[in-house]
Protein backbone atom coordinates (compact mmCIF):
# COMPACT_ATOMS: atom_id res chain seq x y z
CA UNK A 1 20.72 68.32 186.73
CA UNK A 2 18.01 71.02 186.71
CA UNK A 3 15.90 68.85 184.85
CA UNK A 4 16.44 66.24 187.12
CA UNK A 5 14.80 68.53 189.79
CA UNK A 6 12.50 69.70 188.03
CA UNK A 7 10.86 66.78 186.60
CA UNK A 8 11.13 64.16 189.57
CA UNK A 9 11.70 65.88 192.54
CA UNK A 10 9.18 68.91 192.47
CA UNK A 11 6.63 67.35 192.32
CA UNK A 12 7.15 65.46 195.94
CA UNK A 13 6.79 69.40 197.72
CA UNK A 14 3.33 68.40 198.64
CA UNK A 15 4.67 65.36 200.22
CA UNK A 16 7.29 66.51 202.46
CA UNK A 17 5.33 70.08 203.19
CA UNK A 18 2.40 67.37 204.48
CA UNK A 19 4.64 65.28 206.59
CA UNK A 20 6.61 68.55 208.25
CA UNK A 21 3.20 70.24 209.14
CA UNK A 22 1.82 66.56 210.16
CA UNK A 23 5.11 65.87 212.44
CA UNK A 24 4.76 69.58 213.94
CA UNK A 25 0.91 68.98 214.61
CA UNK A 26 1.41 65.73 216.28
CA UNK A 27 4.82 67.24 218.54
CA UNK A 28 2.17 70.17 219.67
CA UNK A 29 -0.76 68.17 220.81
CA UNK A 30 0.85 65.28 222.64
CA UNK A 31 -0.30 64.86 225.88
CA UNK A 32 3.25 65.03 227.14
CA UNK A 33 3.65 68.71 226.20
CA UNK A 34 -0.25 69.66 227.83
CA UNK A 35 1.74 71.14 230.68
CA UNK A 36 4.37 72.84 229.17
CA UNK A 37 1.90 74.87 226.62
CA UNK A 38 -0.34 75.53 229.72
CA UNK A 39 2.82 76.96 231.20
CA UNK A 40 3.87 78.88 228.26
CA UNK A 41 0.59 80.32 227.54
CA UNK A 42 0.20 82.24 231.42
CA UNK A 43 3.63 84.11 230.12
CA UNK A 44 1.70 86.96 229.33
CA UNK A 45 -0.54 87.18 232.40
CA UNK A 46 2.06 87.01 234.79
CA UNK A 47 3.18 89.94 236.42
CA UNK A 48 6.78 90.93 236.28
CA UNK A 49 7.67 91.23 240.22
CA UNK A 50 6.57 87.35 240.60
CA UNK A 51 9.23 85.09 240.87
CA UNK A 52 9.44 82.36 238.05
């Protein structure tokens, strides 16, 4: 079995590492989510007294 991994399935890391990083790229600059990451990044410029 641990040759089995080691021989056909390590060397697909690349692959999957690629498409993760590729799916989390895409998710973060749809247009969809402009607003919510504009949102997100005033967090730390707000003050604390204003009401969210």
């Amino acid at each position: 079995m641990v040759d089995f991994v080691d021989t056909v399935l390590r060397p697909f890391w690349i692959v999957w590492v690629s498409m993760i990083f590729t799916g989390i790229v895409f998710y973060a600059f749809r247009p969809k989510n402009k607003g919510r990451w504009e949102e997100m990044g005033k967090i730390p410029l707000r003050d604390d007294d204003e009401e969210r």
